[in-house]
PDB file of N, CA and C in Angstrom:
ATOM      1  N   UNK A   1     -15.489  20.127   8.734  1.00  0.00           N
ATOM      2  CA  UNK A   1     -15.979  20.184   7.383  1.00  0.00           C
ATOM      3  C   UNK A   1     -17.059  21.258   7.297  1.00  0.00           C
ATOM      4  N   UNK A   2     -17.093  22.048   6.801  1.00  0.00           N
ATOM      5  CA  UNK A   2     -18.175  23.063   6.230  1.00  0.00           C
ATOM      6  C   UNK A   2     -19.391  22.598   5.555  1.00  0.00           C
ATOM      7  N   UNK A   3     -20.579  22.735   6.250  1.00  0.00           N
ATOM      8  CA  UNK A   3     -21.843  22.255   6.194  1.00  0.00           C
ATOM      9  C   UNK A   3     -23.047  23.695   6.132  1.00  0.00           C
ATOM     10  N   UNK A   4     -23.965  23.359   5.445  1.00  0.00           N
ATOM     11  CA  UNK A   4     -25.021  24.031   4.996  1.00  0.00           C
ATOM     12  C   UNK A   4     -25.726  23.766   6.233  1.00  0.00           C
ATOM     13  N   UNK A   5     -26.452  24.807   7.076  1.00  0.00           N
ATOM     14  CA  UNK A   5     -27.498  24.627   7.501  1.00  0.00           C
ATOM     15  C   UNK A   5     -28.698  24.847   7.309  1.00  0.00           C
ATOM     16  N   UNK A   6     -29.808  24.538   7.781  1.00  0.00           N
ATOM     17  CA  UNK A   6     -31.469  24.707   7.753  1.00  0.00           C
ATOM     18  C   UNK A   6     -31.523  26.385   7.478  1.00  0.00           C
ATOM     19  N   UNK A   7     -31.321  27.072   7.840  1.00  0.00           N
ATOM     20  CA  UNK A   7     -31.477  28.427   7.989  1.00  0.00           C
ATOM     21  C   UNK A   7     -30.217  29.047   6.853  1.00  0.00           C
ATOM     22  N   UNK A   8     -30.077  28.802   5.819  1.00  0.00           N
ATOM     23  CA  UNK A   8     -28.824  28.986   4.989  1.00  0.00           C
ATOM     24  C   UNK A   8     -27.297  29.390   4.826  1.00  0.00           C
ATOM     25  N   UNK A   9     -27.451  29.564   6.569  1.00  0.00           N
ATOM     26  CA  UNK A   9     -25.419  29.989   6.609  1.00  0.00           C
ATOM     27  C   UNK A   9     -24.850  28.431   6.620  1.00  0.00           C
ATOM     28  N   UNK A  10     -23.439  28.874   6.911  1.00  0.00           N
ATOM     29  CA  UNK A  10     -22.528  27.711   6.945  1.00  0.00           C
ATOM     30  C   UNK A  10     -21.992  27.516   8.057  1.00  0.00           C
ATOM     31  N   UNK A  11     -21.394  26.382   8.552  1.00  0.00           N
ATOM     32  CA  UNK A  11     -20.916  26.037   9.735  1.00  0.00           C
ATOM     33  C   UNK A  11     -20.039  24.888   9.813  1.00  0.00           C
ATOM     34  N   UNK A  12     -18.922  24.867  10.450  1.00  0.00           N
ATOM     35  CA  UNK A  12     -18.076  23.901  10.467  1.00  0.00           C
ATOM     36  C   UNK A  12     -18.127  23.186  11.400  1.00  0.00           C
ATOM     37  N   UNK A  13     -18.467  21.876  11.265  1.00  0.00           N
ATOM     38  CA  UNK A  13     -18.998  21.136  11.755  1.00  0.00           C
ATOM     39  C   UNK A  13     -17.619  19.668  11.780  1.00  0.00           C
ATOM     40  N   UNK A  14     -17.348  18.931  13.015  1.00  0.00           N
ATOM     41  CA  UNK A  14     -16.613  17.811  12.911  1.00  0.00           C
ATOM     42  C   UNK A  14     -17.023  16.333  12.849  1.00  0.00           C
ATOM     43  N   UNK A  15     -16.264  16.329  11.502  1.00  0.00           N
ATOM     44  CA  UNK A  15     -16.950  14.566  11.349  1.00  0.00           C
ATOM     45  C   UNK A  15     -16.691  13.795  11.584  1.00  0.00           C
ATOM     46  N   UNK A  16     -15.828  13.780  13.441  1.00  0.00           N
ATOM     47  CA  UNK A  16     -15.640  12.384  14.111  1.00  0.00           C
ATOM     48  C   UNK A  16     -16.992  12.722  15.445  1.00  0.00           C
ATOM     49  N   UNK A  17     -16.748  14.034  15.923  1.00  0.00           N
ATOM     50  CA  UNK A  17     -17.741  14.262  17.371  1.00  0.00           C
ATOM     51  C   UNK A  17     -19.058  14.491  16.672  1.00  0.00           C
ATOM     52  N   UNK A  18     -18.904  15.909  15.690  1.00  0.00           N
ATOM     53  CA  UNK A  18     -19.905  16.844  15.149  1.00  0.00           C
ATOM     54  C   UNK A  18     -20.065  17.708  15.923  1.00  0.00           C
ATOM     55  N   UNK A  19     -19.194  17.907  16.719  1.00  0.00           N
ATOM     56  CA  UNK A  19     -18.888  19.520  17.396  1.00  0.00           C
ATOM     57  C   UNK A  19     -18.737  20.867  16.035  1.00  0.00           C
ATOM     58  N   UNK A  20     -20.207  21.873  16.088  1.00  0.00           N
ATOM     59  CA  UNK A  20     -19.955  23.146  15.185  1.00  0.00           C
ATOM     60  C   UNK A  20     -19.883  24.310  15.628  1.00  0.00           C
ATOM     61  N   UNK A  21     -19.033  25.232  15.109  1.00  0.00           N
ATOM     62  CA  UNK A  21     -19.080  26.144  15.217  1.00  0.00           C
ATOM     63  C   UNK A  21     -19.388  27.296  14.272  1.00  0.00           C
ATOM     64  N   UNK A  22     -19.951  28.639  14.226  1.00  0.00           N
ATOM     65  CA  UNK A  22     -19.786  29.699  13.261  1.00  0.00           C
ATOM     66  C   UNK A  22     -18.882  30.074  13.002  1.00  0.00           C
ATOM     67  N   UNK A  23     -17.848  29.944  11.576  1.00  0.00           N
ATOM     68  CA  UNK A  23     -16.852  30.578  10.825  1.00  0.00           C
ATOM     69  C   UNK A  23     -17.265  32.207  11.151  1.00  0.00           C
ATOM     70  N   UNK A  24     -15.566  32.435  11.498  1.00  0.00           N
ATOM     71  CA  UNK A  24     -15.483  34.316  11.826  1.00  0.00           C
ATOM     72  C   UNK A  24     -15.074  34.851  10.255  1.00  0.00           C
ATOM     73  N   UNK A  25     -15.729  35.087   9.540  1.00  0.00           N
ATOM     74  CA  UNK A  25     -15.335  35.528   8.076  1.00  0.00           C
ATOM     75  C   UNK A  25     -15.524  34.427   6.996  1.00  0.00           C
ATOM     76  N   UNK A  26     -15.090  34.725   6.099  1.00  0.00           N
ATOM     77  CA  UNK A  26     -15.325  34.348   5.195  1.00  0.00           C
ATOM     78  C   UNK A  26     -14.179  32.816   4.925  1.00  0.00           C
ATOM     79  N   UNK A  27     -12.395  33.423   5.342  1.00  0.00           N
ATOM     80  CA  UNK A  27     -11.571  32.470   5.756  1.00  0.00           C
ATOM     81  C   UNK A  27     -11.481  31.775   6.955  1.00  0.00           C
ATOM     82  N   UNK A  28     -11.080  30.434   6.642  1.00  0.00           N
ATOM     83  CA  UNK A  28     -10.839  29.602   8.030  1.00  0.00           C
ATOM     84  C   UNK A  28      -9.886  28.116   7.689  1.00  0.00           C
ATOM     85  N   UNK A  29      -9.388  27.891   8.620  1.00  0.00           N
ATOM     86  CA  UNK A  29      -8.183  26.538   8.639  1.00  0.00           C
ATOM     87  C   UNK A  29      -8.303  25.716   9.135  1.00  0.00           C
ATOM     88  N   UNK A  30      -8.435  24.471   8.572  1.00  0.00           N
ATOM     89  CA  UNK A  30      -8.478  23.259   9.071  1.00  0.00           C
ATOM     90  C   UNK A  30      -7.354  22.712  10.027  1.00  0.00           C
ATOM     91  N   UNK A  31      -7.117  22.415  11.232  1.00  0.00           N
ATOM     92  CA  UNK A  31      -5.799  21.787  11.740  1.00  0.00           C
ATOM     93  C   UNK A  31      -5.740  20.516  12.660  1.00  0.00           C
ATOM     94  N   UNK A  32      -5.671  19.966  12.781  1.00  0.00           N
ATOM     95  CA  UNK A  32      -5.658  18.486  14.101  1.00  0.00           C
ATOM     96  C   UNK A  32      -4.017  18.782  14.351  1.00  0.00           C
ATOM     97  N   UNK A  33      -3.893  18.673  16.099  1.00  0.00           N
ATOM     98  CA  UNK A  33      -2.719  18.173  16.146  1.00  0.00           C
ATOM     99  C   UNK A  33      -2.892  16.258  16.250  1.00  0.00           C
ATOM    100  N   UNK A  34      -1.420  15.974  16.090  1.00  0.00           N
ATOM    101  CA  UNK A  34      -1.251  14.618  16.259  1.00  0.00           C
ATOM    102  C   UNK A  34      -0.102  14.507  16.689  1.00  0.00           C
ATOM    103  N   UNK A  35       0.228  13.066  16.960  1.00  0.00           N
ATOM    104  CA  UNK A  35       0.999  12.386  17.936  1.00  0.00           C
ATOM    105  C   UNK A  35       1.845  11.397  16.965  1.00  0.00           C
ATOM    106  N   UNK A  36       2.900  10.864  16.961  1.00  0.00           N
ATOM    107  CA  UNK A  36       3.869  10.319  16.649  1.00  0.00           C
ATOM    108  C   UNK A  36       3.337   8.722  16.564  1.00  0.00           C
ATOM    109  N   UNK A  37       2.736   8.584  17.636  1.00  0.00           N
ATOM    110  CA  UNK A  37       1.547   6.860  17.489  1.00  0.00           C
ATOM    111  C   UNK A  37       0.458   6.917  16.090  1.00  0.00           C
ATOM    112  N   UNK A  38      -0.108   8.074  16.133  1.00  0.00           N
ATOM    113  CA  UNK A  38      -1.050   8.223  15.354  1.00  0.00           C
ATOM    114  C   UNK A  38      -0.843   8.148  13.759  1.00  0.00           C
ATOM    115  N   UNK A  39       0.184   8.657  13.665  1.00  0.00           N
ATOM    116  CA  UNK A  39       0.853   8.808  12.148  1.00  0.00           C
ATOM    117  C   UNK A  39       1.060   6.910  11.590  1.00  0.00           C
ATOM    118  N   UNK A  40       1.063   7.353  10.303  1.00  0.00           N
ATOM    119  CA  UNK A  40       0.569   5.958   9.765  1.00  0.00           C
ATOM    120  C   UNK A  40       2.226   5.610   9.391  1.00  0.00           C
ATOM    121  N   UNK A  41       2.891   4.176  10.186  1.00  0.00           N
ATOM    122  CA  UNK A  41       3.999   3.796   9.354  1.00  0.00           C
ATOM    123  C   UNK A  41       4.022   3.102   8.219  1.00  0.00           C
ATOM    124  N   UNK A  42       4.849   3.347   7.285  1.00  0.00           N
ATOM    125  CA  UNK A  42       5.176   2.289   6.178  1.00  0.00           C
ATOM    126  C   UNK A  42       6.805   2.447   6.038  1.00  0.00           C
ATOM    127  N   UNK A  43       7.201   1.500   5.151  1.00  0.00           N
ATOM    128  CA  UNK A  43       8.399   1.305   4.762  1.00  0.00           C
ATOM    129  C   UNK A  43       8.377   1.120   3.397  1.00  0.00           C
ATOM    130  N   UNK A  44       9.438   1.067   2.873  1.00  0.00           N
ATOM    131  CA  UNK A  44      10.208   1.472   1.431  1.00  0.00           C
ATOM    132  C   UNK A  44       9.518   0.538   0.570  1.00  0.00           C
ATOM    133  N   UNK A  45       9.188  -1.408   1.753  1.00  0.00           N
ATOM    134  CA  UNK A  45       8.756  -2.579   0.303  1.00  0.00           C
ATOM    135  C   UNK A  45       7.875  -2.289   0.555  1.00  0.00           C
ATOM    136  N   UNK A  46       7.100  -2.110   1.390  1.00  0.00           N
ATOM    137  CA  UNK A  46       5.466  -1.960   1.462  1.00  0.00           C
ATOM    138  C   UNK A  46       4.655  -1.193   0.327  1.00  0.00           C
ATOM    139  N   UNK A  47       5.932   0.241   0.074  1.00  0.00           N
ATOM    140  CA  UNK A  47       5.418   1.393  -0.874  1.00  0.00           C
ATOM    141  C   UNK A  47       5.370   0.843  -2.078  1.00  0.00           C
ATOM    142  N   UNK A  48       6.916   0.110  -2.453  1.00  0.00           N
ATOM    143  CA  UNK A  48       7.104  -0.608  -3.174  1.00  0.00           C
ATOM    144  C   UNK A  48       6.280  -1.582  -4.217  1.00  0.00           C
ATOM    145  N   UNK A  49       5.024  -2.230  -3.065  1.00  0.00           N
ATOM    146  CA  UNK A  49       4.283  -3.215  -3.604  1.00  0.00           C
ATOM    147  C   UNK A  49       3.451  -3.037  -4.664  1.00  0.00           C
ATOM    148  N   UNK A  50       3.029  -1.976  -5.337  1.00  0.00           N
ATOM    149  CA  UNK A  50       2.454  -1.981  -6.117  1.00  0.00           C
ATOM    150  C   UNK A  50       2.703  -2.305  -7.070  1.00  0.00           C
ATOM    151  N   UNK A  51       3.724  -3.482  -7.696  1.00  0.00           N
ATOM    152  CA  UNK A  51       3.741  -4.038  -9.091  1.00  0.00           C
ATOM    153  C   UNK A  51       3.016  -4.117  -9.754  1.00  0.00           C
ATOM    154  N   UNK A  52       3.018  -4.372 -10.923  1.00  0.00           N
ATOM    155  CA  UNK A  52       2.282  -4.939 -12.251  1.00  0.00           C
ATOM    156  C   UNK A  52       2.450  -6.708 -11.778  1.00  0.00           C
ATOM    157  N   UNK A  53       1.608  -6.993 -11.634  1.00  0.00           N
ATOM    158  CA  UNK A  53       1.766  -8.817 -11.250  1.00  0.00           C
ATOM    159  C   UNK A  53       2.210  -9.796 -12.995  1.00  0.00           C
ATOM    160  N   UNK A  54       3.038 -10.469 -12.959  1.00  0.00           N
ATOM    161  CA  UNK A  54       3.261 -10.904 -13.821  1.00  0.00           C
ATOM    162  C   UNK A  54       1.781 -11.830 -14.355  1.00  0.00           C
ATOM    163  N   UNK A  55       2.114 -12.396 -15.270  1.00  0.00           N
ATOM    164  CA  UNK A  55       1.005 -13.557 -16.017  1.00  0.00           C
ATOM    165  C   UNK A  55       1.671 -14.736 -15.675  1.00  0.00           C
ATOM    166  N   UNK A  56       0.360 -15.612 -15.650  1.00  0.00           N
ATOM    167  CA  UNK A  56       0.868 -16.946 -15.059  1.00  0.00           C
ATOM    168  C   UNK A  56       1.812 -17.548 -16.109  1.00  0.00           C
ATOM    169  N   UNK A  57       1.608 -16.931 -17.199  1.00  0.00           N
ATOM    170  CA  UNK A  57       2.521 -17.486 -18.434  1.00  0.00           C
ATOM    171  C   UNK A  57       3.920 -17.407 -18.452  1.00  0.00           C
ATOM    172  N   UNK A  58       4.379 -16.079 -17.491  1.00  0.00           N
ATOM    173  CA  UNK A  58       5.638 -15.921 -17.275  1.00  0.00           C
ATOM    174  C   UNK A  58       5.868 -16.955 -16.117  1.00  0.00           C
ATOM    175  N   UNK A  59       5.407 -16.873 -15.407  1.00  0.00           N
ATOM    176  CA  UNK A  59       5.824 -17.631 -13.714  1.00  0.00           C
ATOM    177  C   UNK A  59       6.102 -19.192 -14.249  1.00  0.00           C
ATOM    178  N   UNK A  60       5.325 -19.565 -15.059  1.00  0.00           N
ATOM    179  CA  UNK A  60       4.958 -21.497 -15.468  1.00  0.00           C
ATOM    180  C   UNK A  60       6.417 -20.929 -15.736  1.00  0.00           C
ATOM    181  N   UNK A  61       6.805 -20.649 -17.621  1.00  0.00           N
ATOM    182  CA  UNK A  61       7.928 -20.467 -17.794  1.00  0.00           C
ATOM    183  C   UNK A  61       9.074 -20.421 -16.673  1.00  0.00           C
ATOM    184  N   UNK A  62       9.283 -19.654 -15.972  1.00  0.00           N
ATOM    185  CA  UNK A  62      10.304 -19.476 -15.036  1.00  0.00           C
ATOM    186  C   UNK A  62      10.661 -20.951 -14.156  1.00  0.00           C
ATOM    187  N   UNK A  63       9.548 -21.508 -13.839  1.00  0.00           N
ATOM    188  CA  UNK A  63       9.400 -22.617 -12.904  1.00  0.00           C
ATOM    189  C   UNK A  63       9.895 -23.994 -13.635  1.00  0.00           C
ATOM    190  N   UNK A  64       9.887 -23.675 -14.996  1.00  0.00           N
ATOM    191  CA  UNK A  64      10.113 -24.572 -16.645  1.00  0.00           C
ATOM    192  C   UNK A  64      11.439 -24.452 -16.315  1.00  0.00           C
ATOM    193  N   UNK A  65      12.155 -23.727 -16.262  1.00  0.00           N
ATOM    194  CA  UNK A  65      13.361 -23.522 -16.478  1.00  0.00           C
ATOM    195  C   UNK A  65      14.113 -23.431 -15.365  1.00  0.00           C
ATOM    196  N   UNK A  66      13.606 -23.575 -14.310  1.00  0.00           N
ATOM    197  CA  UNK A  66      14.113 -23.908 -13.071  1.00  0.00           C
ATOM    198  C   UNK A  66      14.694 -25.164 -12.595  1.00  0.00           C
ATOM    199  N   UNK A  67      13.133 -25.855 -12.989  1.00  0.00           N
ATOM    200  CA  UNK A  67      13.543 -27.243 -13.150  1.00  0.00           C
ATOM    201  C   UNK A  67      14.091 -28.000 -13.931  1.00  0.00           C
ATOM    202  N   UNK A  68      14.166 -27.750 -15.073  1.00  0.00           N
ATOM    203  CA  UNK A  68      14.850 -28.040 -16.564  1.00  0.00           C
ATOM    204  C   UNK A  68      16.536 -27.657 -15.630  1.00  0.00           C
ATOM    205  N   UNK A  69      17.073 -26.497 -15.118  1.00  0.00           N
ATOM    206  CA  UNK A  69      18.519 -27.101 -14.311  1.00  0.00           C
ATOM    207  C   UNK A  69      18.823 -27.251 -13.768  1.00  0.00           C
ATOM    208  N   UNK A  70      17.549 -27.996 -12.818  1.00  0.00           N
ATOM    209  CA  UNK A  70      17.833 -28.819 -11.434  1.00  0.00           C
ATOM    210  C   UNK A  70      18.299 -30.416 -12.292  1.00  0.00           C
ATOM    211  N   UNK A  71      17.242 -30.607 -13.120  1.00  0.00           N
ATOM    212  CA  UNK A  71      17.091 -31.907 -13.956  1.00  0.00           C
ATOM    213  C   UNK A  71      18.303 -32.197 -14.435  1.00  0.00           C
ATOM    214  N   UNK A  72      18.911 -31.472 -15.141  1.00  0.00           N
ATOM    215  CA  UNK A  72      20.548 -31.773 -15.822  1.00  0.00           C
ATOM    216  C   UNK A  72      21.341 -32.026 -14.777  1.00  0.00           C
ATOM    217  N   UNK A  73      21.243 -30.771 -13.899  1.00  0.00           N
ATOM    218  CA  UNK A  73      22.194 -31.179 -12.853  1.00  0.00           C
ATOM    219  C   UNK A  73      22.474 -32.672 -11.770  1.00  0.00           C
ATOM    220  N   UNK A  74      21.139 -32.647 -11.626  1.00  0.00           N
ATOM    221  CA  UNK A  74      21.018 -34.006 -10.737  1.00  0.00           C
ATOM    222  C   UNK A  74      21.715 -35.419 -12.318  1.00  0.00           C
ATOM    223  N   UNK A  75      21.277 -35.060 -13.527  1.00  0.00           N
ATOM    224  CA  UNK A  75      21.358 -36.060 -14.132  1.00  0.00           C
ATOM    225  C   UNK A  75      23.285 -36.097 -14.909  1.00  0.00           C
ATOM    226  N   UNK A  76      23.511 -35.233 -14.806  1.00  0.00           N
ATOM    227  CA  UNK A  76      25.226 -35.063 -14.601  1.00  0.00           C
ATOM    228  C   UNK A  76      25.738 -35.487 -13.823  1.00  0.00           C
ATOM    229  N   UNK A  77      24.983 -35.578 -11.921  1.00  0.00           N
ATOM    230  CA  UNK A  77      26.095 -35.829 -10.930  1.00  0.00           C
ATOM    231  C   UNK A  77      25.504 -37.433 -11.644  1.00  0.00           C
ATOM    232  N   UNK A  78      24.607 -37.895 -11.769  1.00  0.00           N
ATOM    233  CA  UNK A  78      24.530 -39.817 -12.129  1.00  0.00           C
ATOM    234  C   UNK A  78      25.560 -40.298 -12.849  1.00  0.00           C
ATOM    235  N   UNK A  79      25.594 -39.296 -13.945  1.00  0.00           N
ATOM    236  CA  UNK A  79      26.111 -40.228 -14.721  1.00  0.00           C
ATOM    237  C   UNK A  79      27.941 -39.529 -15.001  1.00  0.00           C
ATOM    238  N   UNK A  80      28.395 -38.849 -14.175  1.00  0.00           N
ATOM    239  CA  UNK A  80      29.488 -38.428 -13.811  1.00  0.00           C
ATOM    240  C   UNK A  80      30.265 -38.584 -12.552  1.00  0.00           C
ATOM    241  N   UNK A  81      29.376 -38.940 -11.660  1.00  0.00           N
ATOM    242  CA  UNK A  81      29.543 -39.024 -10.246  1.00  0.00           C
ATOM    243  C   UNK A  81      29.495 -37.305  -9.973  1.00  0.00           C
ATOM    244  N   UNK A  82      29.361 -37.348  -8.311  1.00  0.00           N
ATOM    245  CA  UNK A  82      29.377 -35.887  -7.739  1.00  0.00           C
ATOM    246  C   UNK A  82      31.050 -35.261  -7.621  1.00  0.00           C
ATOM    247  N   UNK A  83      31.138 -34.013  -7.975  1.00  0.00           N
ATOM    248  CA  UNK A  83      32.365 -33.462  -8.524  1.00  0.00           C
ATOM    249  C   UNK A  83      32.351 -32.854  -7.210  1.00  0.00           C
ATOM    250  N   UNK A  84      33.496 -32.935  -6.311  1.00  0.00           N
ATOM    251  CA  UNK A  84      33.456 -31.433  -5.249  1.00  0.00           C
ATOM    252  C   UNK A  84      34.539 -30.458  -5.593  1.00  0.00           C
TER     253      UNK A  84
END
């Protein structure tokens, strides 16, 4: 990272050791190599996760109506007997 020093030049300096050095000009490139461990995995649901979370208003509903045709059903096989 490029840092101001006491004496007013600049110097690139690292902000894991803080090993600096003097920039040769005016341009210069940042680079790290890395390793195949190091790289961050994710997958497709993970990326995925960022939904909009529903409202509890939808979920109750859903759970309403879930059970509302478990309820018929169980109350059909009573009074019909179980159909296979």
């Amino acid at each position: 990272m490029p840092v101001k020093r006491d004496d007013g030049t600049y110097a690139l300096r690292c902000s894991k050791c803080g090993y600096e050095i003097l920039p040769h000009g005016k341009e210069y490139t940042v680079g790290a190599s890395t390793t195949s461990t190091d790289r961050v995995k994710t997958t497709s649901v993970i990326s995925e996760g960022k939904k909009v979370s529903r409202k509890k208003e939808e979920i109750e509903q859903e759970k309403e109506e879930y059970y509302k045709e478990v309820f018929l059903e169980l109350l059909h096989e009573e009074e019909y007997g179980e159909e296979t």
